[in-house]
Protein backbone atom coordinates (compact mmCIF):
# COMPACT_ATOMS: atom_id res chain seq x y z
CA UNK A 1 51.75 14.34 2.22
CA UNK A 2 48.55 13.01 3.21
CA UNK A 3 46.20 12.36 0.18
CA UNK A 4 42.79 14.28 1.04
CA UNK A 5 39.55 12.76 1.66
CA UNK A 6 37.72 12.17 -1.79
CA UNK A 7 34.03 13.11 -2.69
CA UNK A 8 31.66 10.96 -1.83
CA UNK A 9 27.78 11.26 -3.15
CA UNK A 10 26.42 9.83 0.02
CA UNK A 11 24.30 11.58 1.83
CA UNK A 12 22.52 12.08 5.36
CA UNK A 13 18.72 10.88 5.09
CA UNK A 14 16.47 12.89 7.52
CA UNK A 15 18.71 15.72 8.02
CA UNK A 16 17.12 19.05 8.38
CA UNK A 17 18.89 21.84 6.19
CA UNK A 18 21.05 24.28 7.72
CA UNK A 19 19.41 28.24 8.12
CA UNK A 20 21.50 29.72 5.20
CA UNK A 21 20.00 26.66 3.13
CA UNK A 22 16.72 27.08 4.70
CA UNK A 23 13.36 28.55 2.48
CA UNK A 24 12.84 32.07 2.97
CA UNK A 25 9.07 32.94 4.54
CA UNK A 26 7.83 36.07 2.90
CA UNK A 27 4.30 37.79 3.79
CA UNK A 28 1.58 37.07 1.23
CA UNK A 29 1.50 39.42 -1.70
CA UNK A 30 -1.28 39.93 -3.96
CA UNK A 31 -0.01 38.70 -7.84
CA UNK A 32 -0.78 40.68 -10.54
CA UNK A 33 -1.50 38.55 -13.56
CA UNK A 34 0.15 39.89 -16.80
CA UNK A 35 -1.24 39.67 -19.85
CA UNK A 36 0.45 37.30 -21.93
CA UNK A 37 -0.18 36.98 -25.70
CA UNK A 38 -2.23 33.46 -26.17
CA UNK A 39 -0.41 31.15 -28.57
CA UNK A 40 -2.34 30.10 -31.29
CA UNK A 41 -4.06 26.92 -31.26
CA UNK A 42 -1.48 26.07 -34.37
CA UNK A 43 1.69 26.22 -32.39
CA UNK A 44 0.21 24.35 -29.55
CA UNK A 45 -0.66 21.36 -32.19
CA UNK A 46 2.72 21.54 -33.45
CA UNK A 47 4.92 21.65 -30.11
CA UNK A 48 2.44 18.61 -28.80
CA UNK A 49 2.94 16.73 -31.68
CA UNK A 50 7.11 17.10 -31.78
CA UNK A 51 6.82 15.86 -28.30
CA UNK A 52 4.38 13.07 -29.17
CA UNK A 53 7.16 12.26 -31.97
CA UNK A 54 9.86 12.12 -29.49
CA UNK A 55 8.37 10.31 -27.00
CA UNK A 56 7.45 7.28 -29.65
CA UNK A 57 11.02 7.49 -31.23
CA UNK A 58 12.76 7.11 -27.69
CA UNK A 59 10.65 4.24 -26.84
CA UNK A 60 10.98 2.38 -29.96
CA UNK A 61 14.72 2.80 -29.43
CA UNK A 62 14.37 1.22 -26.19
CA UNK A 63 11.70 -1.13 -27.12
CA UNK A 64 14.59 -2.57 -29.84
CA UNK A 65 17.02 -3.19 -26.82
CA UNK A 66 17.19 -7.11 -26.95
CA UNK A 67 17.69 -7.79 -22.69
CA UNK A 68 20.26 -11.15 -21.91
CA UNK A 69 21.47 -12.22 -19.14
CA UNK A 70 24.54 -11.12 -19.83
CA UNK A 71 23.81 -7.91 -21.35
CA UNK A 72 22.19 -7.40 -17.81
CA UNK A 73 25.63 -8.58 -16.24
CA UNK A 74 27.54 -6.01 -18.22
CA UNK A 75 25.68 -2.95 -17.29
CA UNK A 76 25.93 -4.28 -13.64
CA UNK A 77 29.30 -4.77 -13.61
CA UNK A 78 29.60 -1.45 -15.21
CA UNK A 79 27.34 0.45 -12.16
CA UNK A 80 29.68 -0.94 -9.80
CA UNK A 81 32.80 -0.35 -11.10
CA UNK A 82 31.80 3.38 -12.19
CA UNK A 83 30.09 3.93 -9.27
CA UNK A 84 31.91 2.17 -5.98
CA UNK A 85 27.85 2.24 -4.54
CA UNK A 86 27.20 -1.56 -4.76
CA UNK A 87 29.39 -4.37 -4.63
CA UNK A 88 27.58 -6.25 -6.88
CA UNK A 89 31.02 -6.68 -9.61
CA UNK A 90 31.58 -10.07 -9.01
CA UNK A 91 27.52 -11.04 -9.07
CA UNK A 92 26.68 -9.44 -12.25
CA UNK A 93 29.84 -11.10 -14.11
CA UNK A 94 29.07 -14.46 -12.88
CA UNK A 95 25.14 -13.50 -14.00
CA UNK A 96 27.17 -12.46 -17.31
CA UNK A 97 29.04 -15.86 -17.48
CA UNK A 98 26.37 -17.75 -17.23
CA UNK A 99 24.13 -15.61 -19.60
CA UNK A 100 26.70 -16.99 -22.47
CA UNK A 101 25.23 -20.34 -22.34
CA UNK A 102 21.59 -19.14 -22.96
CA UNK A 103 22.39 -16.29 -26.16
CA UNK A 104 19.97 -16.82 -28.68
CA UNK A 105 22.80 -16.19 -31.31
CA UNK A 106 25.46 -19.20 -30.04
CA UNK A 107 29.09 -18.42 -28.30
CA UNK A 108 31.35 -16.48 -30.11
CA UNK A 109 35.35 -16.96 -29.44
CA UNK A 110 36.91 -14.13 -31.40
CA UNK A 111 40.17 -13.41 -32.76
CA UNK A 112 41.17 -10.61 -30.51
CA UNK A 113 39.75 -12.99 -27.57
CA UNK A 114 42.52 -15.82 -28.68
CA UNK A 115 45.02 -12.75 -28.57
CA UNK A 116 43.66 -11.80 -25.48
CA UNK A 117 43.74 -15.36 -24.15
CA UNK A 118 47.93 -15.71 -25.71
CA UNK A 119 48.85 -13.03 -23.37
CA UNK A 120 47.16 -14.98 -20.63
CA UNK A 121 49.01 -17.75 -21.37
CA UNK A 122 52.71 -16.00 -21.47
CA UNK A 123 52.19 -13.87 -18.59
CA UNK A 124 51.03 -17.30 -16.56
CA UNK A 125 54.57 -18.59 -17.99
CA UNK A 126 56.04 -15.25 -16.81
CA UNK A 127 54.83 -15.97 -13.01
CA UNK A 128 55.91 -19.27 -12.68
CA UNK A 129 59.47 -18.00 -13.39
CA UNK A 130 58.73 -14.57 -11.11
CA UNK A 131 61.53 -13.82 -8.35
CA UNK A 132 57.67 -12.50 -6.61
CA UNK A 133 55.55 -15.31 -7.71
CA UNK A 134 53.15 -15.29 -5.48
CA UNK A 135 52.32 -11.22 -6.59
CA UNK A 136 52.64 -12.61 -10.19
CA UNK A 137 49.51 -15.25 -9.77
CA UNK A 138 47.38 -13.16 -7.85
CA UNK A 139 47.66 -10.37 -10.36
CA UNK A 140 47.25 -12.71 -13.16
CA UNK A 141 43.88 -14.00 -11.54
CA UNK A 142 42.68 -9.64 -11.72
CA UNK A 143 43.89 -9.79 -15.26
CA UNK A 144 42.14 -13.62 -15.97
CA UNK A 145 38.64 -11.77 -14.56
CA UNK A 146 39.49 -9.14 -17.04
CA UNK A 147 39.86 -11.74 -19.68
CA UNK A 148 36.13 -12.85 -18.61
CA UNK A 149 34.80 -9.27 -18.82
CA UNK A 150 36.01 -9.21 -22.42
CA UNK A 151 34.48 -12.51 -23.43
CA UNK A 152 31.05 -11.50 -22.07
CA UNK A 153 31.48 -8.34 -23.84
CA UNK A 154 31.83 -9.44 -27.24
CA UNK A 155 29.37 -11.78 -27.55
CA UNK A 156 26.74 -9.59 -25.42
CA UNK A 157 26.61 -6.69 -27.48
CA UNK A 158 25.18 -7.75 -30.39
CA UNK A 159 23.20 -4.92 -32.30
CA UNK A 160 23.42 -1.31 -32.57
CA UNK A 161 20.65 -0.55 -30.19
CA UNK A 162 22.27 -2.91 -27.62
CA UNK A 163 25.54 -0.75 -28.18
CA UNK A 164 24.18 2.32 -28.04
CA UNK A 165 22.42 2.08 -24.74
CA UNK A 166 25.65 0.80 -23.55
CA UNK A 167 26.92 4.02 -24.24
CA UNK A 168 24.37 6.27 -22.84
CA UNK A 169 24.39 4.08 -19.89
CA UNK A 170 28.52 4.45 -19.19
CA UNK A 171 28.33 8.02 -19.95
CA UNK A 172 25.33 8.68 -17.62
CA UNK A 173 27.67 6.44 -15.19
CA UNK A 174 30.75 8.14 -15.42
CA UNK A 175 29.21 11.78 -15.39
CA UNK A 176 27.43 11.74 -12.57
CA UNK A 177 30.25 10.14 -10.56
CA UNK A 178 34.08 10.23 -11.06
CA UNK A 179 33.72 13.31 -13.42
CA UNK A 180 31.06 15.38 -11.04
CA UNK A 181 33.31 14.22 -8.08
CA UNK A 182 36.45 15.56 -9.90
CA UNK A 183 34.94 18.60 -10.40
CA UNK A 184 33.64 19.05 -7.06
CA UNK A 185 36.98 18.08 -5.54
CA UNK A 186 38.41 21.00 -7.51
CA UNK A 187 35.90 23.67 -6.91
CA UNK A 188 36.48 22.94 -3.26
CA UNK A 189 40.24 22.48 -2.72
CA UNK A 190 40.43 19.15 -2.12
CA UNK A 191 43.16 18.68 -4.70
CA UNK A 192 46.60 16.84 -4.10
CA UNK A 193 49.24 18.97 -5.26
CA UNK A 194 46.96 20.97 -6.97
CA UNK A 195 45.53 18.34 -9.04
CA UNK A 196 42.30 16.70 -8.69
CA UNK A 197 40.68 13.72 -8.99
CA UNK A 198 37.77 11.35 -7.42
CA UNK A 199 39.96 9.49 -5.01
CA UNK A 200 37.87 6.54 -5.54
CA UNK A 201 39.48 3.01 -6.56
CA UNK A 202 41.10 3.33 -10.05
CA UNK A 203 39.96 7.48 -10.19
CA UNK A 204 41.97 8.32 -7.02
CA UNK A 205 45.23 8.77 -9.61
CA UNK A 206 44.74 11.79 -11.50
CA UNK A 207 46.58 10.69 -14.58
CA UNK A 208 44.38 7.46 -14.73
CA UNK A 209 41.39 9.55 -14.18
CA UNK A 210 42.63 11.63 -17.21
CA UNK A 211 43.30 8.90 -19.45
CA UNK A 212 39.69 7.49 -18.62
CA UNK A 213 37.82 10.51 -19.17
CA UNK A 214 39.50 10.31 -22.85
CA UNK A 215 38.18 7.02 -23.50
CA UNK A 216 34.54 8.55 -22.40
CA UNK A 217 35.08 11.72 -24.31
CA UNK A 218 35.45 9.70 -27.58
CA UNK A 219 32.09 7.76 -26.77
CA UNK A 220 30.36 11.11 -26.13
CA UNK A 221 31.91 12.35 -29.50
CA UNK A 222 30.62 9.26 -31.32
CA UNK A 223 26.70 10.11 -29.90
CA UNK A 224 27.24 14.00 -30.35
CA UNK A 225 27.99 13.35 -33.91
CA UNK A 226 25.30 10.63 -34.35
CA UNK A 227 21.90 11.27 -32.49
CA UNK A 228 19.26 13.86 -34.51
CA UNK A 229 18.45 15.56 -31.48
CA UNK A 230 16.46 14.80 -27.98
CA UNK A 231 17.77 14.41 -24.10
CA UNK A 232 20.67 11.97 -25.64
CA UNK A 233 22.06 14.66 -27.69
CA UNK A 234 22.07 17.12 -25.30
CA UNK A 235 23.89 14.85 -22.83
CA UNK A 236 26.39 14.36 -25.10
CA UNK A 237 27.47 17.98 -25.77
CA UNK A 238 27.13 18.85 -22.04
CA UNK A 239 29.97 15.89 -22.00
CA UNK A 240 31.76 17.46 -24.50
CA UNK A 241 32.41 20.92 -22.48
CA UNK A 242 33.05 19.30 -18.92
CA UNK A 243 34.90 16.42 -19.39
CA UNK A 244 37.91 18.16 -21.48
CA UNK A 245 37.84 20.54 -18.14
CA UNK A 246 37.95 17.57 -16.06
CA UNK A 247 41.32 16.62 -18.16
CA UNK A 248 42.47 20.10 -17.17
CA UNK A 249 41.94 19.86 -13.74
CA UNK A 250 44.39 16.65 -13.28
CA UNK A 251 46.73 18.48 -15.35
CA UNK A 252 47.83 16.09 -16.63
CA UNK A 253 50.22 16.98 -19.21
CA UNK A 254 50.52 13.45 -21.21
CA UNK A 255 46.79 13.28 -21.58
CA UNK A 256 46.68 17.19 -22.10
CA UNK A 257 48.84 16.80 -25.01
CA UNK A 258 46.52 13.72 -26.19
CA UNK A 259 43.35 15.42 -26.10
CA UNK A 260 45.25 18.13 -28.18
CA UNK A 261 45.32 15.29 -30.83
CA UNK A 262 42.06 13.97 -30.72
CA UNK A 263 40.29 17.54 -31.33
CA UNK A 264 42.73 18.55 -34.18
CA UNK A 265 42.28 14.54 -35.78
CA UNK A 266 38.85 14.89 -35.36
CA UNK A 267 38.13 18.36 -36.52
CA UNK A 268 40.45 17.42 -39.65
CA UNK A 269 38.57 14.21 -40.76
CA UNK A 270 35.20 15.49 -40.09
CA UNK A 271 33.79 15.86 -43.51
CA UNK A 272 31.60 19.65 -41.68
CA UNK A 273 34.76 20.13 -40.07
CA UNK A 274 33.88 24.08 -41.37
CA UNK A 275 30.62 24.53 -39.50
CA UNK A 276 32.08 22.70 -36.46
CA UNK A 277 35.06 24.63 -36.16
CA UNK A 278 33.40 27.43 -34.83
CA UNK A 279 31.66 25.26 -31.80
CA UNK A 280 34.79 23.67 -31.06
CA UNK A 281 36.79 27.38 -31.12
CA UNK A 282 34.06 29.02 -28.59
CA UNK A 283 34.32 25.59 -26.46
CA UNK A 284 38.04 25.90 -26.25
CA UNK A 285 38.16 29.75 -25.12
CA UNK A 286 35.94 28.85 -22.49
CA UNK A 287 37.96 26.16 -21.06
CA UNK A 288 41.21 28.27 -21.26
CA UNK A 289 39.34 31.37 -19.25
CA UNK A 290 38.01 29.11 -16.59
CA UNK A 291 40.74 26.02 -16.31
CA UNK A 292 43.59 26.50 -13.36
CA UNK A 293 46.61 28.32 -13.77
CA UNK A 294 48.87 25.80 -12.87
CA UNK A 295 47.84 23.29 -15.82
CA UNK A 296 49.56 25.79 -18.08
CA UNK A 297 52.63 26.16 -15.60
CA UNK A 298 53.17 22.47 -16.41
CA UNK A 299 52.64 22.99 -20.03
CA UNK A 300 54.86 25.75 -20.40
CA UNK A 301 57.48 23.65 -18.38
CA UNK A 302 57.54 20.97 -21.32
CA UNK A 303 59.73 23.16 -23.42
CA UNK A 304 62.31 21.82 -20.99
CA UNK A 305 61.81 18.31 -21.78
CA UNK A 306 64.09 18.24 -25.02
CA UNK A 307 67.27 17.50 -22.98
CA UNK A 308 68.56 15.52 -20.13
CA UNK A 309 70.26 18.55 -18.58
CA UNK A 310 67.22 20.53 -18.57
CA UNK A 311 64.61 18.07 -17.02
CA UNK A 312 64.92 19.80 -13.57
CA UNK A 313 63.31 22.83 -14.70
CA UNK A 314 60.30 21.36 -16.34
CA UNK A 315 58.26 21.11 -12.95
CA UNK A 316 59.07 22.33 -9.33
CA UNK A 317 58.58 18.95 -7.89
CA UNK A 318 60.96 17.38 -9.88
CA UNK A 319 58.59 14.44 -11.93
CA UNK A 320 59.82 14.98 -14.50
CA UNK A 321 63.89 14.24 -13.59
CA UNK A 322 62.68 11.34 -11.92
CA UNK A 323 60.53 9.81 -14.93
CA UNK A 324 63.63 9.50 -16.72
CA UNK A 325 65.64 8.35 -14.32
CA UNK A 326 62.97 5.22 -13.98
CA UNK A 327 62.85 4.96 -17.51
CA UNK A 328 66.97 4.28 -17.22
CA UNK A 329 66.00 1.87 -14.32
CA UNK A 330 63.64 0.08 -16.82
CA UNK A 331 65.46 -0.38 -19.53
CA UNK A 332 67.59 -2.32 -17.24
CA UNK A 333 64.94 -4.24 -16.21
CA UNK A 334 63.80 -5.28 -19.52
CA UNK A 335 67.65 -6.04 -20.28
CA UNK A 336 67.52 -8.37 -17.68
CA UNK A 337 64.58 -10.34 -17.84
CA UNK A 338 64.10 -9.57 -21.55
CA UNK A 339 61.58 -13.05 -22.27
CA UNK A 340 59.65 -13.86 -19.71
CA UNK A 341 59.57 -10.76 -17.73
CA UNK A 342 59.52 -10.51 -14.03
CA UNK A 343 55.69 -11.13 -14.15
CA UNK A 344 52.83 -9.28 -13.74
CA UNK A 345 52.63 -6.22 -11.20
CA UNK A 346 55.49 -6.96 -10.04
CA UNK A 347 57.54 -3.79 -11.41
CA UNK A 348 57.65 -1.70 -8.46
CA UNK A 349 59.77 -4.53 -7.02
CA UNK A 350 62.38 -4.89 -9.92
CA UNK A 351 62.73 -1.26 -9.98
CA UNK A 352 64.02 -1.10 -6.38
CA UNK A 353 66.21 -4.11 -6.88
CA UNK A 354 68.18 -2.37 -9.84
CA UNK A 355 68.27 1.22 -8.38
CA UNK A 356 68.03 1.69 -4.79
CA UNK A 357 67.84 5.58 -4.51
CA UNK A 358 64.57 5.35 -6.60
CA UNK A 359 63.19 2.45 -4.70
CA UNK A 360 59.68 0.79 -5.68
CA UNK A 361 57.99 2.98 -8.07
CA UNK A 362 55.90 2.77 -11.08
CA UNK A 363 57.52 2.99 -14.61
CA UNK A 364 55.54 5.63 -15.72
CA UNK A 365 55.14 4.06 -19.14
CA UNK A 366 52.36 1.48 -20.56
CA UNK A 367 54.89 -0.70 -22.63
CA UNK A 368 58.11 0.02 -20.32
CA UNK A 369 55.91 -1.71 -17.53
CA UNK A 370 54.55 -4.15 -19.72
CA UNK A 371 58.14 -5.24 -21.67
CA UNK A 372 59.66 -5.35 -18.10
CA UNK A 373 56.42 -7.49 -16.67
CA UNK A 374 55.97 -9.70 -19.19
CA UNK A 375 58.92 -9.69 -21.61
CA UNK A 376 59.21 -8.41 -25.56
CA UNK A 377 56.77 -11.07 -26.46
CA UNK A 378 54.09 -10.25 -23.89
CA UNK A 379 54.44 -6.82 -24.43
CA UNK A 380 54.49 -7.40 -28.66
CA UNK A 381 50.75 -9.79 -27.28
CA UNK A 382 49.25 -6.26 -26.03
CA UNK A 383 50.49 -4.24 -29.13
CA UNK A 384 48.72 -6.99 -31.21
CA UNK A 385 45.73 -6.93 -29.52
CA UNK A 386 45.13 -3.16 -29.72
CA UNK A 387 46.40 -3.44 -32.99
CA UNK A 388 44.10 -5.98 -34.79
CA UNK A 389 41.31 -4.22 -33.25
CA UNK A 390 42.19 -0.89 -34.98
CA UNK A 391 42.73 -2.24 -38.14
CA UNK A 392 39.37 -4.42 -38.23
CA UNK A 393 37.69 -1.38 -37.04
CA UNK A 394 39.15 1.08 -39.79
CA UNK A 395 38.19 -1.71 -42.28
CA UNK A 396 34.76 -2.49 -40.97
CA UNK A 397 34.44 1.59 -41.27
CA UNK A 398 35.73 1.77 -44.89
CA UNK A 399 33.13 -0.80 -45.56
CA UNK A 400 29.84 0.18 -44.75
CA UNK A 401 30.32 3.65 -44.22
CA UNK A 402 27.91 4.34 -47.15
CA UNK A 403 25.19 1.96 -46.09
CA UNK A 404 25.43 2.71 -41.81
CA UNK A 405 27.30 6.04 -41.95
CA UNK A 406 25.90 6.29 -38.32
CA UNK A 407 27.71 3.04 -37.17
CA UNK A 408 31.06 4.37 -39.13
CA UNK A 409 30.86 7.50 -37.63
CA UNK A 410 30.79 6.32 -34.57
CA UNK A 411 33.63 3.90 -34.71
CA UNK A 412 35.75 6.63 -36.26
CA UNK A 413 35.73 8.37 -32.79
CA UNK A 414 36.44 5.02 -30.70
CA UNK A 415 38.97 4.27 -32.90
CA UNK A 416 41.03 8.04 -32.46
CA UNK A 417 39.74 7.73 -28.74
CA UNK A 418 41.66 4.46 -28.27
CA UNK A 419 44.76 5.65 -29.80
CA UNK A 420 44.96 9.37 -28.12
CA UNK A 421 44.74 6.67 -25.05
CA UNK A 422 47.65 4.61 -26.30
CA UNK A 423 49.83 7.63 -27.10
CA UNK A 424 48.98 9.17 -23.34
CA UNK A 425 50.15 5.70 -22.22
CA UNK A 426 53.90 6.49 -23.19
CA UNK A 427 53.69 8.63 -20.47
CA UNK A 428 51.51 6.42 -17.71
CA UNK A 429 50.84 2.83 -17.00
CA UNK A 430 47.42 2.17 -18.25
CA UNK A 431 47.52 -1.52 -19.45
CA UNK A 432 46.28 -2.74 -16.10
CA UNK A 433 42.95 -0.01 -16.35
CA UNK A 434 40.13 -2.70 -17.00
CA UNK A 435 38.01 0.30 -18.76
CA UNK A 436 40.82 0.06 -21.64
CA UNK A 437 40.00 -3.78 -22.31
CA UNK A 438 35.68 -2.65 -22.16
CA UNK A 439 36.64 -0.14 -25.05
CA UNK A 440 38.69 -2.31 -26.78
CA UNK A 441 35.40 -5.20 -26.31
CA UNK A 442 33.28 -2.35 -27.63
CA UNK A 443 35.06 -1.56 -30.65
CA UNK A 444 34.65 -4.82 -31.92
CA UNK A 445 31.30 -5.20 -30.88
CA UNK A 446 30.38 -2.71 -32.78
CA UNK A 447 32.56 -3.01 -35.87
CA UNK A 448 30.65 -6.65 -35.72
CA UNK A 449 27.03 -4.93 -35.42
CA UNK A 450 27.73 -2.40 -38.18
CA UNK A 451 29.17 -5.50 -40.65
CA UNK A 452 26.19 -7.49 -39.81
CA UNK A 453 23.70 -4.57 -40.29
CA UNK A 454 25.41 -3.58 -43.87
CA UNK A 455 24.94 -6.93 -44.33
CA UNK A 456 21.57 -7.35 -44.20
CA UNK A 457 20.75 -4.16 -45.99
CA UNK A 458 22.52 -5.69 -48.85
CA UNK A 459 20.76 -8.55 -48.93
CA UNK A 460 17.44 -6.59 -48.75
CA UNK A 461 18.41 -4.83 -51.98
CA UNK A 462 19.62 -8.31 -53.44
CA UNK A 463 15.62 -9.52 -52.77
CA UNK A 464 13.29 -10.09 -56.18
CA UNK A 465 11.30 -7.55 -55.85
CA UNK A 466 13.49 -4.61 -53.96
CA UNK A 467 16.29 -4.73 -56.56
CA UNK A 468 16.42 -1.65 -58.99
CA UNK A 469 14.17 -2.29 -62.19
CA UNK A 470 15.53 -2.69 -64.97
């Protein structure tokens, strides 16, 4: 079937609007002025001076955003990969790159870099011994610029204000494209199989689009939870309705069954998880009146999935049967090549060689594709590196989550966003998704910020002077 024609926000300059769009001329009618009670001079004060109070607090907030070259890099790099409007990707990482050399602060190599920079190394070893070397290298030069997106990452975000404009920024980003072009692909039919997406570079798949918008949902979470109130705030919970019904529209059952997680986690450890469960109940009920009925058609078909014999009957167009029957092809795979893989994106071209009837097709599986890629020790690199981030995250948390319980919050819902990702990715191939490696790169940015900040407010209390009197 032909894949439709995605959304595009470009639009015709100089183009006069059609009649039915057209303003409607009416004859001139006298108004009649009502009489409207006058506010009191008191309440005018007030409502001037909360805005006043705003305005200052948003501009100090941006005023404290310290501007590098290669923070600059990063949020360019991030328009155009969001986006698809410029191709300025390349440009702002080598701006990036060269931004390292002029941080005030010095180069940092970190220890999830030189895990990041192992699995560089193995999956180069992997290609040279690739049956398709020549796919190997070139798709271990995309992950290498990957690699490079990371470094600059880490050592550009270096305080909280830094990170959280990052956020705002990316969400901004991400709303007003892929999700709004989701939507709009929905609302008007242009849906493949009944699923929608943006059908733009790495959105076009609608299971990669889900699995993204879950990595987004937990940053939206994070400011939702965080900000006091203002424009951010209100962002935020607008992302926190439409972007689970952007999930629902790819119905995508894997990431379906994720989000599931990540709202019961998150309700659970929320310390007002009582005067948020109400919010989170009305948000729910409308997302299950308005969401398509074929998302639940493919839920309902999961009660299938508990037995080989019955995996026909879990969808109409048979996915499901043939998921498992890759998974067997796989295995095999992995069997065969079971060190140094068969090298990177080269899958699709193993699978065909050890089952012809299913020919070259994805594995449907983060760490099938990656054991079968790059062998059990390049696939144990990954699990190590999304690992040790984690677990220096959830200790960075337990740490100064009573001196920045802002920053802690915050990295609570990265940290379940990045695993509801991981769990999704049993079911898809998501290792090669560079938005995975810019979460993973703001984790630890920010686990770094928040242990720097406690930091310092320790040794403000430590200070002659500030210390408690005795």
């Amino acid at each position: 079937m032909k894949r439709p024609e995605g959304w595009r926000s470009n639009r015709p300059v100089g183009v006069p609007l059609p009649a039915y769009q057209a303003v409607p001329q009416y004859e001139a009618v006298t108004p009649v002025a009502e009489a409207l009670p006058p506010e009191s001079a008191g309440a005018t004060r007030a409502r001037a001076s909360a805005i006043w109070r705003y305005l200052v607090a948003a501009r100090s907030r941006l005023t404290a955003v310290e501007w590098s070259m290669s923070f600059i890099g990063v949020l360019g790099f991030l328009f155009a990969t969001t986006t698809y409007r410029l191709p300025i990707g390349t440009a702002s990482m080598i701006i990036g790159i060269l931004g390292l050399f002029l941080l005030p602060g010095g180069f940092r190599f970190t220890t999830s870099a030189g895990i990041f920079s192992a699995f560089l190394v193995w999956a180069a070893a992997g290609a040279v011994f690739s049956p398709w070397r020549g796919v190997a290298f070139e798709a271990w030069l995309e992950v290498g610029k990957v690699f490079l997106i990371y470094l600059v990452m880490v050592n550009a975000l270096r305080s909280r204000a830094q990170i959280w404009f990052f956020m705002v920024f990316f969400l901004a980003l991400f709303g007003s494209h892929p999700v709004r072009g989701t939507i709009i692909n929905y609302l008007t039919g242009n849906t493949y199989f009944g699923r929608a997406a943006w059908y733009q570079g790495i959105f076009g798949n609608a299971n990669d689009m889900a699995a993204l918008t879950l990595l987004q949902l937990s940053m939206a979470a994070a400011l939702l939870m965080t900000e006091r109130k203002g424009i951010v705030k209100l962002g935020a919970l607008f992302a926190i309705v439409v972007m689970p019904f952007t999930i629902l529209v790819t119905q995508s059952r894997a990431v379906l069954l994720s989000l599931g997680v990540f709202v019961v986690v998150a309700l659970w450890t929320h310390p007002r998880r009582a005067r948020i469960f109400g919010a989170i109940a009305v948000i729910g009920v409308l997302l299950v009146a308005i969401s398509p009925e074929g998302v639940w058609e493919r839920i309902k078909g999961l009660r299938y999935a508990t037995s080989t014999e019955t995996l026909g009957s879990v969808d109409e167009e048979g996915s499901a049967t043939q998921r498992w029957a890759i998974w067997q092809a796989g295995l095999r795979v992995i069997k065969a090549h079971p060190v140094a893989g068969t090298g990177l994106d080269t899958y699709k071209y193993a699978n065909g060689s050890v089952s012809a009837a299913l020919g070259d097709r994805d594995a449907h599986s983060t760490y099938i594709t990656l054991a079968a890629e790059n062998g059990v020790p390049g696939l144990i690199l990954f699990l190590v590196l999304v690992g040790a981030t984690i677990v220096q995250a959830e200790a960075v948390r337990r740490r100064v989550r009573r001196v920045t319980p802002d920053g802690a919050m915050q990295l609570r819902f990265l940290e379940l966003g990045l695993i509801c990702f991981l769990l999704a990715g049993i079911f898809g191939s998501y290792s090669k998704l560079t938005f995975l490696y810019v979460h993973l790169a703001l984790i630890w940015a920010l686990a770094a910020a928040c242990e720097r900040e406690a930091a310092e407010a320790r040794r403000m209390v430590l200070m002659p002077g500030r210390g408690r009197s005795r």
